[in-house]
Protein backbone atom coordinates (compact mmCIF):
# COMPACT_ATOMS: atom_id res chain seq x y z
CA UNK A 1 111.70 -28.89 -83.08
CA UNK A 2 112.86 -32.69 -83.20
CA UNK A 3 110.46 -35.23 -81.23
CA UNK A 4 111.02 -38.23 -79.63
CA UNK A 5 108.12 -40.66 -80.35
CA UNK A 6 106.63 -43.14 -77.49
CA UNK A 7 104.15 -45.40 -78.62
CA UNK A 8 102.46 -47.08 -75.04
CA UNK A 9 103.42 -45.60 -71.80
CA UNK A 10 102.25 -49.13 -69.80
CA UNK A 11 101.31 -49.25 -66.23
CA UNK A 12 102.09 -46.49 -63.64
CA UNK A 13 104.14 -48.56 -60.88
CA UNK A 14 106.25 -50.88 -64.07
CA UNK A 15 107.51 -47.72 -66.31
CA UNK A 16 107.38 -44.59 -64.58
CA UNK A 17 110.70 -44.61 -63.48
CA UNK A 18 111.81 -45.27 -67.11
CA UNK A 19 109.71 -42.37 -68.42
CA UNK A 20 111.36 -40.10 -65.77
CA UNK A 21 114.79 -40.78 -67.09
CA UNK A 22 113.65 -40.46 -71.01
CA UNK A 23 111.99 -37.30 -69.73
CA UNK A 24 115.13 -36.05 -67.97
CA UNK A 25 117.23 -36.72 -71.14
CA UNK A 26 115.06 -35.29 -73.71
CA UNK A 27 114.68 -32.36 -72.06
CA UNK A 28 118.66 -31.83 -71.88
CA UNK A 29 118.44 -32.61 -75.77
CA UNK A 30 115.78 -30.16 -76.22
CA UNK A 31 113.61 -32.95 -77.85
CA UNK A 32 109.90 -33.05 -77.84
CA UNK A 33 108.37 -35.60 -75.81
CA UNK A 34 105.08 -36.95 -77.96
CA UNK A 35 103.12 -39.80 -76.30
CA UNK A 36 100.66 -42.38 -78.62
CA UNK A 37 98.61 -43.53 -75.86
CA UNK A 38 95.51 -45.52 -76.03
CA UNK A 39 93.66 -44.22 -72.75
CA UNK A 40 93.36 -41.26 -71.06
CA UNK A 41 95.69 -40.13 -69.53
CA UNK A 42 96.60 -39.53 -65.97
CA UNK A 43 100.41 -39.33 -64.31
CA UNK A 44 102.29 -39.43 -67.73
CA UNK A 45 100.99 -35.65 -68.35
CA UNK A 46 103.68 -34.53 -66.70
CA UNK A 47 106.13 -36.12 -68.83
CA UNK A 48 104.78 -35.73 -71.94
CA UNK A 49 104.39 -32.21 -74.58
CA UNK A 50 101.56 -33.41 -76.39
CA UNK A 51 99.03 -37.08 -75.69
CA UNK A 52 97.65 -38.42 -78.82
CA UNK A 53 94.98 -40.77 -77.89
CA UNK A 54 94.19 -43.71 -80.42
CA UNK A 55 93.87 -47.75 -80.16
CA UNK A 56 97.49 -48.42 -80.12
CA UNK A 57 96.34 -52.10 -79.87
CA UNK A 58 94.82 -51.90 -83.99
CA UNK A 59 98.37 -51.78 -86.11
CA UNK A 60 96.67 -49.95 -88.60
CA UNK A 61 95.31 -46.87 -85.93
CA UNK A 62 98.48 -46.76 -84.47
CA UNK A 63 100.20 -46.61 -87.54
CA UNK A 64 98.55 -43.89 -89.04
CA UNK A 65 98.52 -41.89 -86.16
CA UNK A 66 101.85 -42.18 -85.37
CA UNK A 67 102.17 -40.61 -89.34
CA UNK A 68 100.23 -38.10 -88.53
CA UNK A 69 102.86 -36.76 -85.58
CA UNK A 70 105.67 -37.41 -88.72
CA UNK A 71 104.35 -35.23 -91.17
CA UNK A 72 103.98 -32.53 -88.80
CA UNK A 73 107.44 -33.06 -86.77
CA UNK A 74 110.78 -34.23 -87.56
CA UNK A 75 110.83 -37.59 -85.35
CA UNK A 76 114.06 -38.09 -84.67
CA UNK A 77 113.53 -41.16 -82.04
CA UNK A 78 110.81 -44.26 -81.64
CA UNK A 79 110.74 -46.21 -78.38
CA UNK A 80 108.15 -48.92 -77.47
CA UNK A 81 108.32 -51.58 -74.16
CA UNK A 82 104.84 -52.61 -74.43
CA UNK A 83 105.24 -56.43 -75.97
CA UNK A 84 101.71 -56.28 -77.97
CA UNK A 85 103.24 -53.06 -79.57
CA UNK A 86 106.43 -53.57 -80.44
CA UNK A 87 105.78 -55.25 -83.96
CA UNK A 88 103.96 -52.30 -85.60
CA UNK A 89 106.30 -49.92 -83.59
CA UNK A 90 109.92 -51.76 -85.06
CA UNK A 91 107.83 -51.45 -88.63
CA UNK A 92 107.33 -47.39 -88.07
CA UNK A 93 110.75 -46.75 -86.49
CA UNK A 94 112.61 -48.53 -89.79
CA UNK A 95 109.84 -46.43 -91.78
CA UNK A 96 110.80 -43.20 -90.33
CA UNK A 97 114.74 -43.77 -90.81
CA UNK A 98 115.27 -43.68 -87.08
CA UNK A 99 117.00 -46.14 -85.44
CA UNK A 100 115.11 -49.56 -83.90
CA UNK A 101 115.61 -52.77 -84.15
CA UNK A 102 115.07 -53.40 -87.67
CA UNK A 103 112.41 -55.28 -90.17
CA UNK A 104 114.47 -58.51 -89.48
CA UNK A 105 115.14 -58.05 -85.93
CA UNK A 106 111.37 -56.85 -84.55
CA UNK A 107 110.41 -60.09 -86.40
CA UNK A 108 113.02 -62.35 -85.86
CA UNK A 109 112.12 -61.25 -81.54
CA UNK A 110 108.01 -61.12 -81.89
CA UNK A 111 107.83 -64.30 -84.03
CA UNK A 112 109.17 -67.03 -81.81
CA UNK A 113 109.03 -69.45 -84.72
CA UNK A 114 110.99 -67.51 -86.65
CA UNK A 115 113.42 -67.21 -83.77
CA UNK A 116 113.79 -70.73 -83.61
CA UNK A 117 114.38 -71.02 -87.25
CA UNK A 118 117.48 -68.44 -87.56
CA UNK A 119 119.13 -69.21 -84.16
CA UNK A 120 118.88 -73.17 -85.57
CA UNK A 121 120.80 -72.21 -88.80
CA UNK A 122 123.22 -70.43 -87.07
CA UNK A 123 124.30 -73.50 -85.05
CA UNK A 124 123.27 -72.83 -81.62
CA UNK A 125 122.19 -74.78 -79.41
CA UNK A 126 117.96 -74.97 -79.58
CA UNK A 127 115.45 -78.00 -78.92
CA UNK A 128 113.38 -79.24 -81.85
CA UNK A 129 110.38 -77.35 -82.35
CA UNK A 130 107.83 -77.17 -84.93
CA UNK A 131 104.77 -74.96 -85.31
CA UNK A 132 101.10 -75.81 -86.07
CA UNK A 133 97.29 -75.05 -85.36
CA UNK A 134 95.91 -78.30 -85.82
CA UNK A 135 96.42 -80.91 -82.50
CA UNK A 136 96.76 -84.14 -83.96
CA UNK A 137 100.10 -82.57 -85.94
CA UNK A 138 101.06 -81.01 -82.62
CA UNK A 139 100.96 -84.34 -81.56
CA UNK A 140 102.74 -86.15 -83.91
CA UNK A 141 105.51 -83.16 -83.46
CA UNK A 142 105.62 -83.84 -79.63
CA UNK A 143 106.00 -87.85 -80.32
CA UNK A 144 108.90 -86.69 -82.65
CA UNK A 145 110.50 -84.05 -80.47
CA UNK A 146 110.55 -86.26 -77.30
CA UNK A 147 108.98 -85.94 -73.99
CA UNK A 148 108.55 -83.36 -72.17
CA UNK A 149 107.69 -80.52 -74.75
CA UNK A 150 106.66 -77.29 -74.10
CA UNK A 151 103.96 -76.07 -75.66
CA UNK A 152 103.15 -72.65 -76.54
CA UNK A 153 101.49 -69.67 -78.35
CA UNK A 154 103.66 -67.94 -81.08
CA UNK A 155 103.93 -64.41 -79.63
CA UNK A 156 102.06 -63.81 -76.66
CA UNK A 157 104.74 -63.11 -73.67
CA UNK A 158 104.77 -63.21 -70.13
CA UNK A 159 104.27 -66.98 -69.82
CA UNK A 160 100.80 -67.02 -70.78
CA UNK A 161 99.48 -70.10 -72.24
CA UNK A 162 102.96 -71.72 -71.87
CA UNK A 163 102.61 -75.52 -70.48
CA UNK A 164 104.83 -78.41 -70.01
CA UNK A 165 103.71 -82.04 -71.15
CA UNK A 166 105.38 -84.85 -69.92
CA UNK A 167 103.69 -87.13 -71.88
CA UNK A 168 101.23 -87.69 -74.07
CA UNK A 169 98.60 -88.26 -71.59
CA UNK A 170 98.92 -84.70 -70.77
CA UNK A 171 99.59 -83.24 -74.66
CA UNK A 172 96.17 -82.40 -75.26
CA UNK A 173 94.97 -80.83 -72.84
CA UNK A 174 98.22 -78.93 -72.83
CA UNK A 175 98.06 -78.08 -76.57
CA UNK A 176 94.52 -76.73 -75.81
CA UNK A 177 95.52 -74.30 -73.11
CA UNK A 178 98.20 -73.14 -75.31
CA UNK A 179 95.91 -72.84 -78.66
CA UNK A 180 93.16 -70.90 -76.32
CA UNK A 181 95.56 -68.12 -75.15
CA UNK A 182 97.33 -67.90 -78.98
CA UNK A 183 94.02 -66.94 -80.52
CA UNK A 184 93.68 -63.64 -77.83
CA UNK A 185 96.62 -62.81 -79.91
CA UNK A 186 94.87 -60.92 -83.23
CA UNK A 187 98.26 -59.83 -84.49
CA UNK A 188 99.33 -61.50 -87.85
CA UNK A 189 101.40 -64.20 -85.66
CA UNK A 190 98.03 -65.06 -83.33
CA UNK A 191 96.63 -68.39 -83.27
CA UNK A 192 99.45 -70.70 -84.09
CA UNK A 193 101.68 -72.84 -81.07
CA UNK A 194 104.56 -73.86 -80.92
CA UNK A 195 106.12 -77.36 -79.67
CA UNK A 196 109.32 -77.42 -78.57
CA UNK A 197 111.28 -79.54 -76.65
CA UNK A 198 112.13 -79.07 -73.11
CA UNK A 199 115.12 -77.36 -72.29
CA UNK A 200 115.82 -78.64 -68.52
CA UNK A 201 118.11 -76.30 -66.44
CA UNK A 202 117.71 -73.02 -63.98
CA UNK A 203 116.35 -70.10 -65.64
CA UNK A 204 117.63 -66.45 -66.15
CA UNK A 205 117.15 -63.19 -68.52
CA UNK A 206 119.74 -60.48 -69.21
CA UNK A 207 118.92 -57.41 -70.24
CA UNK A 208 121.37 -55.73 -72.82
CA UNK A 209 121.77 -52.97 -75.40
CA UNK A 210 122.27 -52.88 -79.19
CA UNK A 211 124.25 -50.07 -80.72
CA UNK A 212 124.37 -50.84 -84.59
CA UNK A 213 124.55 -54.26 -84.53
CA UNK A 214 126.88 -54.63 -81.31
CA UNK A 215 125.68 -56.11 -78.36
CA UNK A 216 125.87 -54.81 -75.00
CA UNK A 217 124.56 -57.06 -71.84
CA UNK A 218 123.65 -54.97 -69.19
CA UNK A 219 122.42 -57.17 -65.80
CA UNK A 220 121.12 -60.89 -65.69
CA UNK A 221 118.12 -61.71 -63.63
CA UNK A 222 117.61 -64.91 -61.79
CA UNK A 223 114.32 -66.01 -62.11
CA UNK A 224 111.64 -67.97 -59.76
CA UNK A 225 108.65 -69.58 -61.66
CA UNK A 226 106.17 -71.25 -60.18
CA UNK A 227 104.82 -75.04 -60.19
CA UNK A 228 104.76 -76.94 -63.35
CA UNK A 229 103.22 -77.32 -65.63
CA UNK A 230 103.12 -73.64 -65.93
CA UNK A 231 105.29 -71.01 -66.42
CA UNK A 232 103.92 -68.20 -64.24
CA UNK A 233 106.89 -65.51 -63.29
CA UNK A 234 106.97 -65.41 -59.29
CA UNK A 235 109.67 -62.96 -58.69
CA UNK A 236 113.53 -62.23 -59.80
CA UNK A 237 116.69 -61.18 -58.71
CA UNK A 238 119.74 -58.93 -59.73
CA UNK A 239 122.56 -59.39 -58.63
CA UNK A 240 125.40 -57.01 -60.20
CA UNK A 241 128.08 -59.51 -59.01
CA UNK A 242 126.30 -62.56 -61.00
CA UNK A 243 129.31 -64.55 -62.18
CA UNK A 244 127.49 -65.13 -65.30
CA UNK A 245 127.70 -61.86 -66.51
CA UNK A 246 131.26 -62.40 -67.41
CA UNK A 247 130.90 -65.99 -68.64
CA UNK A 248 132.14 -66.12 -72.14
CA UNK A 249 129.96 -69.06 -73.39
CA UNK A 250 126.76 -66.74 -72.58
CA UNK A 251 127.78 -63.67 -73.53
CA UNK A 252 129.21 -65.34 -76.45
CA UNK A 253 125.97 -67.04 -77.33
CA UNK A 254 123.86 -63.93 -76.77
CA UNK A 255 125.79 -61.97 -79.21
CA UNK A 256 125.52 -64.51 -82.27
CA UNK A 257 121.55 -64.78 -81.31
CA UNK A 258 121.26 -61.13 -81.82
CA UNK A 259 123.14 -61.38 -85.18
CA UNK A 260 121.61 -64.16 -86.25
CA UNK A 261 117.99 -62.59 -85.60
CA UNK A 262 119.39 -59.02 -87.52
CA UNK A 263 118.68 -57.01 -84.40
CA UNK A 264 120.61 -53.13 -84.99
CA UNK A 265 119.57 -50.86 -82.38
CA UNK A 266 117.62 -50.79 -79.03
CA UNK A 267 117.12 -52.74 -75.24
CA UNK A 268 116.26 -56.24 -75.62
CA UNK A 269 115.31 -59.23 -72.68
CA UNK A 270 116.79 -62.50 -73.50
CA UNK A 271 115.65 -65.40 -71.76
CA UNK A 272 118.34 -68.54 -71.89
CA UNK A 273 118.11 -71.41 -70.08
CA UNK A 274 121.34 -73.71 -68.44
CA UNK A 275 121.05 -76.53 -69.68
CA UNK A 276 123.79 -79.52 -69.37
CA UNK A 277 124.76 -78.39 -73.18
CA UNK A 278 125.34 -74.98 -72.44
CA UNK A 279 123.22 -72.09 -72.69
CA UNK A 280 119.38 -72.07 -74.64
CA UNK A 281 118.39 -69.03 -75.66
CA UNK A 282 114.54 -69.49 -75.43
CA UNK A 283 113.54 -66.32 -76.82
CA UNK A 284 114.76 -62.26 -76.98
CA UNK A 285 112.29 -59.77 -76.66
CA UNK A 286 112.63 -56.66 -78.36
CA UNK A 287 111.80 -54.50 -75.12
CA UNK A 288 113.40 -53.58 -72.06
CA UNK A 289 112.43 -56.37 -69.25
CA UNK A 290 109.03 -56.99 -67.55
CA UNK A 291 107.98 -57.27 -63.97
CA UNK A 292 110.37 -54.19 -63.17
CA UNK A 293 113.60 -55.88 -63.88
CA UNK A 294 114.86 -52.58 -65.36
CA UNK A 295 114.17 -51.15 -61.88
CA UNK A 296 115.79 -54.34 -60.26
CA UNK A 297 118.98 -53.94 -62.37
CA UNK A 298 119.35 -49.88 -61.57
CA UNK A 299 118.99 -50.57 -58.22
CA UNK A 300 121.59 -53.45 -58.45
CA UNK A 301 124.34 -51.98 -60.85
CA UNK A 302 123.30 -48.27 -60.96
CA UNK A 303 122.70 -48.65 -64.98
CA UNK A 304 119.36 -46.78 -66.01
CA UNK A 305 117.29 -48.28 -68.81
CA UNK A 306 115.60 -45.21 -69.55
CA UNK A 307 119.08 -43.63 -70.05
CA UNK A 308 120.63 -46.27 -72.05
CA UNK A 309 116.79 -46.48 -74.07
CA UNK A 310 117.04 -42.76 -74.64
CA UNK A 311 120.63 -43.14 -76.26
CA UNK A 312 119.98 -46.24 -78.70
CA UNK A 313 116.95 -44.82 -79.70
CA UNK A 314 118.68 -41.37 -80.66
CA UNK A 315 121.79 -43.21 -82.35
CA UNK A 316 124.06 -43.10 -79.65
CA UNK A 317 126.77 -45.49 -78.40
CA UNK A 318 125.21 -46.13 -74.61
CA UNK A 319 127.52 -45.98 -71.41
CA UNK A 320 126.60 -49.20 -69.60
CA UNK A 321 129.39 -48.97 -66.88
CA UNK A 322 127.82 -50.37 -63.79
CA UNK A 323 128.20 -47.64 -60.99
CA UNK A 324 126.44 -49.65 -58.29
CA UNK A 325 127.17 -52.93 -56.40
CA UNK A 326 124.24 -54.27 -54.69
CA UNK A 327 121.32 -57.01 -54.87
CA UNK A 328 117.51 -56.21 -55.71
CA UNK A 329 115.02 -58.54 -56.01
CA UNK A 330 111.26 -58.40 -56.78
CA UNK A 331 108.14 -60.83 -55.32
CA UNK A 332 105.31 -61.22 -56.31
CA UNK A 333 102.25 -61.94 -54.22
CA UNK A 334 99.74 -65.19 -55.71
CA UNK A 335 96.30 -65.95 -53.99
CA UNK A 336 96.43 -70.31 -53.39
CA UNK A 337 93.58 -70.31 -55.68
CA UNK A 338 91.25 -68.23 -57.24
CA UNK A 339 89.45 -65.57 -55.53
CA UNK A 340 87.48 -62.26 -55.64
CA UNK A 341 89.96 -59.66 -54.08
CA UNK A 342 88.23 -57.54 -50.86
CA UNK A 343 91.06 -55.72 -50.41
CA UNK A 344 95.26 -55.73 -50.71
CA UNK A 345 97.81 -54.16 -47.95
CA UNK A 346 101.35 -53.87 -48.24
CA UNK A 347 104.09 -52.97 -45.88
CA UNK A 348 105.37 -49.36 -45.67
CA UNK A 349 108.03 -49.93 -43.50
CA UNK A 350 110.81 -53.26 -43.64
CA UNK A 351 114.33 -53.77 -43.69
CA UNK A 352 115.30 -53.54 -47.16
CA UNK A 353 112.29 -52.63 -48.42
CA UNK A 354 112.45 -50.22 -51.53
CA UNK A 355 108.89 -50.24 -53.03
CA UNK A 356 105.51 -52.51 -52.21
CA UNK A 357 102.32 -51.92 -54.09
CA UNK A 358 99.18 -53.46 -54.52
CA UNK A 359 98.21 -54.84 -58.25
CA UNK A 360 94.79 -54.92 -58.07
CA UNK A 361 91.44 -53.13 -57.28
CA UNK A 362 88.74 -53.80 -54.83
CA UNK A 363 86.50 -56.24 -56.52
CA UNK A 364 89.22 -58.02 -59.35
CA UNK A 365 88.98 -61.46 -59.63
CA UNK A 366 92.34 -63.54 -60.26
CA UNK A 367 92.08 -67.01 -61.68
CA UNK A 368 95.51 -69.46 -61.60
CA UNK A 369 96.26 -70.67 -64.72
CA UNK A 370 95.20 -72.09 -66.99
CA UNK A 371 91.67 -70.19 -66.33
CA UNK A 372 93.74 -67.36 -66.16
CA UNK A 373 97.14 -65.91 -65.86
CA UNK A 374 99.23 -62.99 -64.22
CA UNK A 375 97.20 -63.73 -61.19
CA UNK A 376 98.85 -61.04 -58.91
CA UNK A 377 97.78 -58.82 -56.16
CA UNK A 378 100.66 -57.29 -55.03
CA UNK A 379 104.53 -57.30 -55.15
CA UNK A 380 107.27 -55.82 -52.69
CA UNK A 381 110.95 -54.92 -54.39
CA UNK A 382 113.81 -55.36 -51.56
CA UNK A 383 117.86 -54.78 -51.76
CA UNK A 384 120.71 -55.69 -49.96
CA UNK A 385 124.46 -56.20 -49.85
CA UNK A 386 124.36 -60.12 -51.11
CA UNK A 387 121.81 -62.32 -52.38
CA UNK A 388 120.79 -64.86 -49.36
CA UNK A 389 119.99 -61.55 -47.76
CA UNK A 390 117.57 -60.01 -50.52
CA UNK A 391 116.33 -63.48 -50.56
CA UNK A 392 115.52 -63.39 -46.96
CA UNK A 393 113.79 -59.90 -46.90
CA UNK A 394 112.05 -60.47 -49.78
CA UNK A 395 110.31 -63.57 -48.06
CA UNK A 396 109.94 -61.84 -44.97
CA UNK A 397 108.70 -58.46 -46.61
CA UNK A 398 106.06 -60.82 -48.69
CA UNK A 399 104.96 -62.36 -45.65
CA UNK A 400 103.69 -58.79 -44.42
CA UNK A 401 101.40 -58.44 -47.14
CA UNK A 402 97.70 -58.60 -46.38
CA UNK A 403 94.91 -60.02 -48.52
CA UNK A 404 91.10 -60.00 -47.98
CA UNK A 405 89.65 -62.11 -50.50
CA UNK A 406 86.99 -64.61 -51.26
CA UNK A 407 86.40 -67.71 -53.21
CA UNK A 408 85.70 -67.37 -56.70
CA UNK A 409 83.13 -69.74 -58.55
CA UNK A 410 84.35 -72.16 -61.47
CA UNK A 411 84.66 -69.33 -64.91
CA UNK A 412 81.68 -69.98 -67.23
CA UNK A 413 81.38 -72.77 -69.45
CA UNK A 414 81.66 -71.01 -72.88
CA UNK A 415 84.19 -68.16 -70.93
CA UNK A 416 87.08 -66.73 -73.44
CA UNK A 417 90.10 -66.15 -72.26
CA UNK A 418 91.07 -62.93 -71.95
CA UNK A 419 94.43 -60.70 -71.77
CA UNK A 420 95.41 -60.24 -68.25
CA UNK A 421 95.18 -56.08 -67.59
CA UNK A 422 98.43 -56.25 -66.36
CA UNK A 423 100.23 -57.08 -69.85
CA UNK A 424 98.63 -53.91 -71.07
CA UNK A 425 98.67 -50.45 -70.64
CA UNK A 426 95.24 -49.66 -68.69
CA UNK A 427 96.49 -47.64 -66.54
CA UNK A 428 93.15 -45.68 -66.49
């Protein structure tokens, strides 16, 4: 019997709805669902034919596990939306002679230097950039480039260890935030940052398909970050009437950044800026979006991720007709400073309100960047007709939230940073 192939299942409350839908489908395909999971495991059981259990985290474990399941079965799909495992996982899927994105696409999206090199020959618009371990060069690049610069680790995602200088008062200590959080990264891009010039405009990220090469853009998310100099992800919104979806220019742009990088087949999150020039892309992940955009964008358009996943995956051309019109947007709750959580209570009941959850256990303790990053305890997910009103429950629904929680001391002196649980799947 064919078998579809998941490598990470991530967190409970970000991808069960996607495995729902890739369970739904496989089962109408009469494919095998075979998990590579690296913990036991608890609510995808019921999804899932067979759990192999292995440190997806060590490329070479996962690797020759997940060749173990091919020499038994005839794989005839690989899907991966965990950002740590996507590298190893593009490698296997081009291994097996399944569809993915391809040797020059997974590494054109993980390696963000790379990214900057290809989408720079191909004449689009990116800032100067250059890449280096070693602070005084990162210096010298940041004199060259021009202030501000953003400075940041090569592969890590989600923001972390991404800071803004303004000048070169506040390089170094930027460049050392950014070096810190690249070497939690043991992957064969970890410890190297990037400088690159600051791309000044509002920010968004569109979610889109690739069916041999063609691209597909599915839903655009507007994003909130909060307070400079950091980058931390505060919430985002989908609107499926965004105007932008049918702007040429960044559909346009999109579509040559995903030839340019050689990406053939799967869901990728692009992250552009708009800038006075026109659109930046900053980087394309190969992986459906974060922070439950997926979720955001079926509740907004009525296009499932898991669906259109299951199709690219399985070398299908995927519908991605929007059958919805609607807004959904996503908070996310942020102590004021760091604390020990006590406890975390979200509303059940609001006007608009589609899902709340807490984020964290009894007894986690959140640090603000740059002692520590991801620093949330909860988030709430609202819709509505038009945006001012999803932006209006989602404030009030976020001012429901309830949060028992006291000061936490100053981090050791000789502390490590470490990966924030919520980038990884420990879902225990």
């Amino acid at each position: 019997m064919n078998t579809l192939l998941v490598i990470g299942s991530g967190l409970k409350y970000y991808r069960e709805y996607l495995v729902t839908s890739i369970h739904r489908r496989a089962r109408a395909a009469g494919l095998r669902l075979v998990l590579l999971n690296n913990l036991k495991p608890t609510w995808q059981q019921q999804y899932f034919d067979e759990i192999v259990l292995a440190d997806v985290f060590d490329p070479a474990v996962m690797a020759a596990e997940a060749r173990k399941v091919a020499e038994r079965e005839q794989v005839a799909g690989l899907m991966c939306w965990d950002e740590p495992l996507v590298l190893t996982a593009g490698e296997l899927a081009a291994e097996f002679g399944v569809p993915g994105l391809g040797l020059a696409g997974v590494h054109g999206c993980r390696d963000k230097n790379r990214t900057r090199e290809l989408l720079t020959a191909a004449g689009l618009c990116q800032p100067g950039y250059a890449m280096t371990s070693d602070p005084v060069q990162a210096r010298a690049a940041a004199e060259l480039i021009g202030f501000p610069v953003v400075v940041k680790p090569r592969a890590l995602g989600a923001s972390i260890g991404v800071v803004m200088a303004r000048d070169a008062v506040e390089f170094d200590a930027a460049f050392a935030v950014a070096q810190a959080a690249s070497e939690v990264d043991q992957g064969v891009y970890g410890a190297k940052v990037i400088v690159e010039g600051y791309a000044d405009g509002s920010e968004i990220s569109v979610d889109g398909a690739v069916h041999k090469g063609e691209y597909l853009p599915m839903f655009l998310a507007r994003k909130e970050s909060g307070e400079p100099p950091y980058f931390e992800e505060v919430g985002h919104v989908v609107d499926a009437a965004d105007p932008l979806l049918a702007d040429e220019e960044l559909v346009g742009t999109l579509a040559r950044a995903h030839r340019a990088l050689g990406v053939e087949d799967g869901i990728t999150h692009s992250e552009v800026r708009l800038t006075p020039r026109g659109p930046v892309v900053i980087e394309i992940n190969g992986r459906v979006g974060g922070d439950l955009i997926p979720l955001l964008g079926q509740l907004a358009t009525g296009i499932d991720s898991g669906e259109v996943l299951f199709d690219v995956v399985t070398g299908q051309r995927p519908d991605i007709t929007p059958t919805r019109r609607a807004v959904a947007g996503i908070r996310f709750g942020l102590p004021a400073a760091d604390c020990v959580v006590r406890s975390v209570t979200v509303p059940t009941t609001a006007e608009g309100l589609v899902t709340a959850s807490p984020m964290v256990e009894p007894g986690t303790t959140l640090r603000l960047p740059p002692g520590g990053y991801l620093a949330r305890h909860s988030f709430v997910v609202c819709e509505a007709e038009d945006g001012p009103t999803c932006l209006r429950r989602l404030a009030e629904t976020s001012a429901m939230v309830e949060v028992d929680a006291e000061p936490a001391g100053p981090p050791e002196p000789d502390a490590t940073f470490e990966m924030p649980a919520g980038l990884l799947d420990t879902d225990a």
